[in-house]
N, C-alpha and C. Protein backbone atom coordinates (compact mmCIF):
# COMPACT_ATOMS: atom_id res chain seq x y z
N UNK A 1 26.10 -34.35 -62.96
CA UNK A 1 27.37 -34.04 -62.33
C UNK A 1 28.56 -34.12 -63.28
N UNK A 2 28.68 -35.21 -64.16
CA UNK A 2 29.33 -35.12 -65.09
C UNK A 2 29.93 -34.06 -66.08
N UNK A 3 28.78 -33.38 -66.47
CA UNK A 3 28.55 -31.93 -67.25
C UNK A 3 29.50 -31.02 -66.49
N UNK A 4 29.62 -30.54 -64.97
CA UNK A 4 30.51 -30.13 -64.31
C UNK A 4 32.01 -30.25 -64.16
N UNK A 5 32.63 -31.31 -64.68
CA UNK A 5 33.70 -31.62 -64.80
C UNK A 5 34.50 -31.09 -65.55
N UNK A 6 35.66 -30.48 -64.68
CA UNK A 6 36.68 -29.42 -66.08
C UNK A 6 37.85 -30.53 -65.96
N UNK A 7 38.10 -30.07 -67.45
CA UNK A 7 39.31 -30.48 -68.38
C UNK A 7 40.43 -30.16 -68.03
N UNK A 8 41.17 -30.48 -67.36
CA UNK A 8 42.55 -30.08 -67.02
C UNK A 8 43.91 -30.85 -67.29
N UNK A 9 43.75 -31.83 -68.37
CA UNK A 9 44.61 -32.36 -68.98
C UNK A 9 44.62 -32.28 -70.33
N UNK A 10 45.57 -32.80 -71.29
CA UNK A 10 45.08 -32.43 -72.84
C UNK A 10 44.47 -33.78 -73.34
N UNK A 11 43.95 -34.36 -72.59
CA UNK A 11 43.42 -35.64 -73.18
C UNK A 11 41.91 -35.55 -72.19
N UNK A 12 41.07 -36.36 -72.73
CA UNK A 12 39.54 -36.14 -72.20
C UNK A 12 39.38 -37.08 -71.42
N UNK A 13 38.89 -36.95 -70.05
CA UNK A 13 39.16 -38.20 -69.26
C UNK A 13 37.64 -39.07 -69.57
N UNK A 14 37.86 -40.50 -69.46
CA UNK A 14 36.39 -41.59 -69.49
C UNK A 14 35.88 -41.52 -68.29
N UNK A 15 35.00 -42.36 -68.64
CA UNK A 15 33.91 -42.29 -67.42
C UNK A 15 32.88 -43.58 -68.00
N UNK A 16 33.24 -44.79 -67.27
CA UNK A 16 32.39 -45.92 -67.35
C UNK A 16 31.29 -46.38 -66.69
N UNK A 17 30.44 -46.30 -67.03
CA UNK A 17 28.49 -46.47 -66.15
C UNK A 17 28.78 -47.74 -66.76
N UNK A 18 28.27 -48.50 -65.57
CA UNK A 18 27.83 -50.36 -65.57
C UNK A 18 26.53 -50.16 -65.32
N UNK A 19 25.67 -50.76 -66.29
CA UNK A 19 24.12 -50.67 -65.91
C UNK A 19 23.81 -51.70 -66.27
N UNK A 20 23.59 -52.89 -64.95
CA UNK A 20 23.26 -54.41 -64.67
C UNK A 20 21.90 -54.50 -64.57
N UNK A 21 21.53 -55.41 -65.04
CA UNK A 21 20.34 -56.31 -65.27
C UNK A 21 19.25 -54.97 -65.41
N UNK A 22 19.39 -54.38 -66.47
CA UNK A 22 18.61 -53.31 -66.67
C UNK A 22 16.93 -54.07 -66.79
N UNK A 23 16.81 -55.49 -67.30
CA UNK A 23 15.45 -55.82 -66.89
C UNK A 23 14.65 -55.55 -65.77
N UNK A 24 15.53 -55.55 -64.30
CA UNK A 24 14.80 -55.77 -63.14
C UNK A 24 14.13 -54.15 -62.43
N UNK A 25 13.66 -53.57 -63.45
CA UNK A 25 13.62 -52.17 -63.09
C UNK A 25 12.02 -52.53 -63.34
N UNK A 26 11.31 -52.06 -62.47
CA UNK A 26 9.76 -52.05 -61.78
C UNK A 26 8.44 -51.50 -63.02
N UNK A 27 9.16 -50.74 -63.81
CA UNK A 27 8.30 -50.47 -64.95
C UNK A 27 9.08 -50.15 -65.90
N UNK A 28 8.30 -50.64 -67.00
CA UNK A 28 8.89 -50.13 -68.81
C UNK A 28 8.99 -48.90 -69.00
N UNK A 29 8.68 -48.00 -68.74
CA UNK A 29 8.49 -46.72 -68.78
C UNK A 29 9.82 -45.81 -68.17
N UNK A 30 10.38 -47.15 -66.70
CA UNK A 30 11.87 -46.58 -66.33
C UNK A 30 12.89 -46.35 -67.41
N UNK A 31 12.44 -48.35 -68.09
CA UNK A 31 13.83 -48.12 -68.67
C UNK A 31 13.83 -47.41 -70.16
N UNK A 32 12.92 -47.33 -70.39
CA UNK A 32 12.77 -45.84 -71.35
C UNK A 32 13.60 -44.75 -71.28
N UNK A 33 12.96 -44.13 -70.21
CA UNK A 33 13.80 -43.34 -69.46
C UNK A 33 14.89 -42.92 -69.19
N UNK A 34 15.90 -44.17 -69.01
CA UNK A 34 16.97 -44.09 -68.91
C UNK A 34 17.83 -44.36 -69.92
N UNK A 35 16.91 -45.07 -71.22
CA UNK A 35 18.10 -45.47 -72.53
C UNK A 35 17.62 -43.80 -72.93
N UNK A 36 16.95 -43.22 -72.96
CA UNK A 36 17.01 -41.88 -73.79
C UNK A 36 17.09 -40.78 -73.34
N UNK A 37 17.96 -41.36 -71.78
CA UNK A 37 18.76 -40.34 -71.36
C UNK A 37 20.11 -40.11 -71.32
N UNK A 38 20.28 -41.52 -71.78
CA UNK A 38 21.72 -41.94 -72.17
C UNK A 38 21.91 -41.25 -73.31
N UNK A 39 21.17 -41.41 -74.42
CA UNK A 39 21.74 -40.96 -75.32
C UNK A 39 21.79 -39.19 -75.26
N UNK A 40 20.70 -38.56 -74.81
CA UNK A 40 21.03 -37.30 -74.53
C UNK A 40 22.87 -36.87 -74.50
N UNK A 41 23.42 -37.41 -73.59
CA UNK A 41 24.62 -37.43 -73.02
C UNK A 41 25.68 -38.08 -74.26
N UNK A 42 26.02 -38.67 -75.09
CA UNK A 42 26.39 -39.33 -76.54
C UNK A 42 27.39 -38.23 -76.53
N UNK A 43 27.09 -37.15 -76.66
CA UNK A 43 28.48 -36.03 -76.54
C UNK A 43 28.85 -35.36 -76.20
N UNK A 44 28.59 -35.36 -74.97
CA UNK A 44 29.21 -34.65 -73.14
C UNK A 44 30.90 -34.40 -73.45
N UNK A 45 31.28 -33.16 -72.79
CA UNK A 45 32.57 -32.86 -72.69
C UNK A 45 32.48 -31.86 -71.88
N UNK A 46 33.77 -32.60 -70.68
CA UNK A 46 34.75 -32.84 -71.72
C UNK A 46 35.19 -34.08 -71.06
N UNK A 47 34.27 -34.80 -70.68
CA UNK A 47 34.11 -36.54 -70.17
C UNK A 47 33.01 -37.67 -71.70
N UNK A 48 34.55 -38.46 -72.12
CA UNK A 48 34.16 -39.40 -72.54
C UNK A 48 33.33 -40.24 -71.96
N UNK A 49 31.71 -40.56 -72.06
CA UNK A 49 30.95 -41.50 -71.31
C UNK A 49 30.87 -42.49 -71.96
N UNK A 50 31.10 -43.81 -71.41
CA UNK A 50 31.06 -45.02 -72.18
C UNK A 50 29.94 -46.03 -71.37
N UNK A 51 28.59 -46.59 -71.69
CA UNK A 51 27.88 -46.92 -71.00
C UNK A 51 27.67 -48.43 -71.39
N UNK A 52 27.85 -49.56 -70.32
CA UNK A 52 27.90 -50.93 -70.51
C UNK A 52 26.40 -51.47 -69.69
N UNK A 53 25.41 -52.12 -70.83
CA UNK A 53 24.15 -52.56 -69.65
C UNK A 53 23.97 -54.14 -70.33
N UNK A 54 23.69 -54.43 -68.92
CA UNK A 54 23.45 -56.34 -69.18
C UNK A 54 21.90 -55.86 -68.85
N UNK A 55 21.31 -56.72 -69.62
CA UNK A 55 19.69 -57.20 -69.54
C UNK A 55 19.57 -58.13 -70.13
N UNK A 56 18.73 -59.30 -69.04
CA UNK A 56 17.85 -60.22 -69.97
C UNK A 56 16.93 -60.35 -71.63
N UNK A 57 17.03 -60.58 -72.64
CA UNK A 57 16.31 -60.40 -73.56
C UNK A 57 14.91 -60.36 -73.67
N UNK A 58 14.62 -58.95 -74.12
CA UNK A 58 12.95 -58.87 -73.55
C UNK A 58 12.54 -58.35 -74.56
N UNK A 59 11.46 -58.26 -75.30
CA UNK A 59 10.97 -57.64 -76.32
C UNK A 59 10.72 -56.23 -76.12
N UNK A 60 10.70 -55.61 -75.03
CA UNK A 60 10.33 -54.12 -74.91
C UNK A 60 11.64 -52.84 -74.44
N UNK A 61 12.57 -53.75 -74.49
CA UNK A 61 14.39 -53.26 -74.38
C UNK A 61 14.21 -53.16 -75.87
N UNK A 62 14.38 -54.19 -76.28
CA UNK A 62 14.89 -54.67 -77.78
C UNK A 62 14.06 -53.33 -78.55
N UNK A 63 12.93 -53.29 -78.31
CA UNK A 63 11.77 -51.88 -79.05
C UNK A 63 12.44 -50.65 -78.67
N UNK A 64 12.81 -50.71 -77.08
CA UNK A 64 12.83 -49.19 -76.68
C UNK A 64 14.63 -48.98 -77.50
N UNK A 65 15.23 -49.80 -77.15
CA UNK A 65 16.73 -49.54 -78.30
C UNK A 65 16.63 -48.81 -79.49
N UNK A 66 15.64 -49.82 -80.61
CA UNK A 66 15.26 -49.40 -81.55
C UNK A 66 14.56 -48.12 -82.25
N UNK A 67 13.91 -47.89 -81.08
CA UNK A 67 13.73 -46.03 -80.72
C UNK A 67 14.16 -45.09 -80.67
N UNK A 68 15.65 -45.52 -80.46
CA UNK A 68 16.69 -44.57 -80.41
C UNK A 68 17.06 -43.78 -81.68
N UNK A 69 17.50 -42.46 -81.63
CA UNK A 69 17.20 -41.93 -82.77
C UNK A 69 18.91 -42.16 -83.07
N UNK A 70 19.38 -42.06 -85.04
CA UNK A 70 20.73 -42.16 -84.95
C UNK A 70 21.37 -43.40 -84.72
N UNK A 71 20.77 -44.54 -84.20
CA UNK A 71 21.50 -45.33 -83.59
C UNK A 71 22.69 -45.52 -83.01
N UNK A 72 22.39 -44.95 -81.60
CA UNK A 72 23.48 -44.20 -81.28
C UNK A 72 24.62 -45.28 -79.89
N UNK A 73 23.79 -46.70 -79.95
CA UNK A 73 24.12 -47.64 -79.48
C UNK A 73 24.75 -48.87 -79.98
């Protein structure tokens, strides 16, 4: 939905995603999923996305981060 959003000011409007306790998600494979879909999005316009996630420290966040291509986190 984001992607849809027109520009109608001369400045780019934000857009803040809170993504809490990203541990408690039912399989590893979600949160896969969703960190490398985040980054897909890294340079969406004409919405600045700024994405904030709390998770417990887990060894398979910490891997799937590290996966990320670019380090784009």
């Amino acid at each position: 939905p984001l992607s849809g959003v027109q520009q109608t000011h001369l400045t780019t409007p934000a857009c803040v995603v809170v993504i809490d306790t990203l541990d408690e998600c039912e399989r590893e494979e979600d949160i896969r999923a969703i960190l490398q879909l985040l980054t897909q999005n890294k340079d969406m316009r004409p919405v600045s996305l700024q994405v904030f996630i709390t998770s417990r420290l887990q060894l398979y966040i910490r891997l799937s981060f590290k996966q990320i291509l670019n380090r784009t986190y």
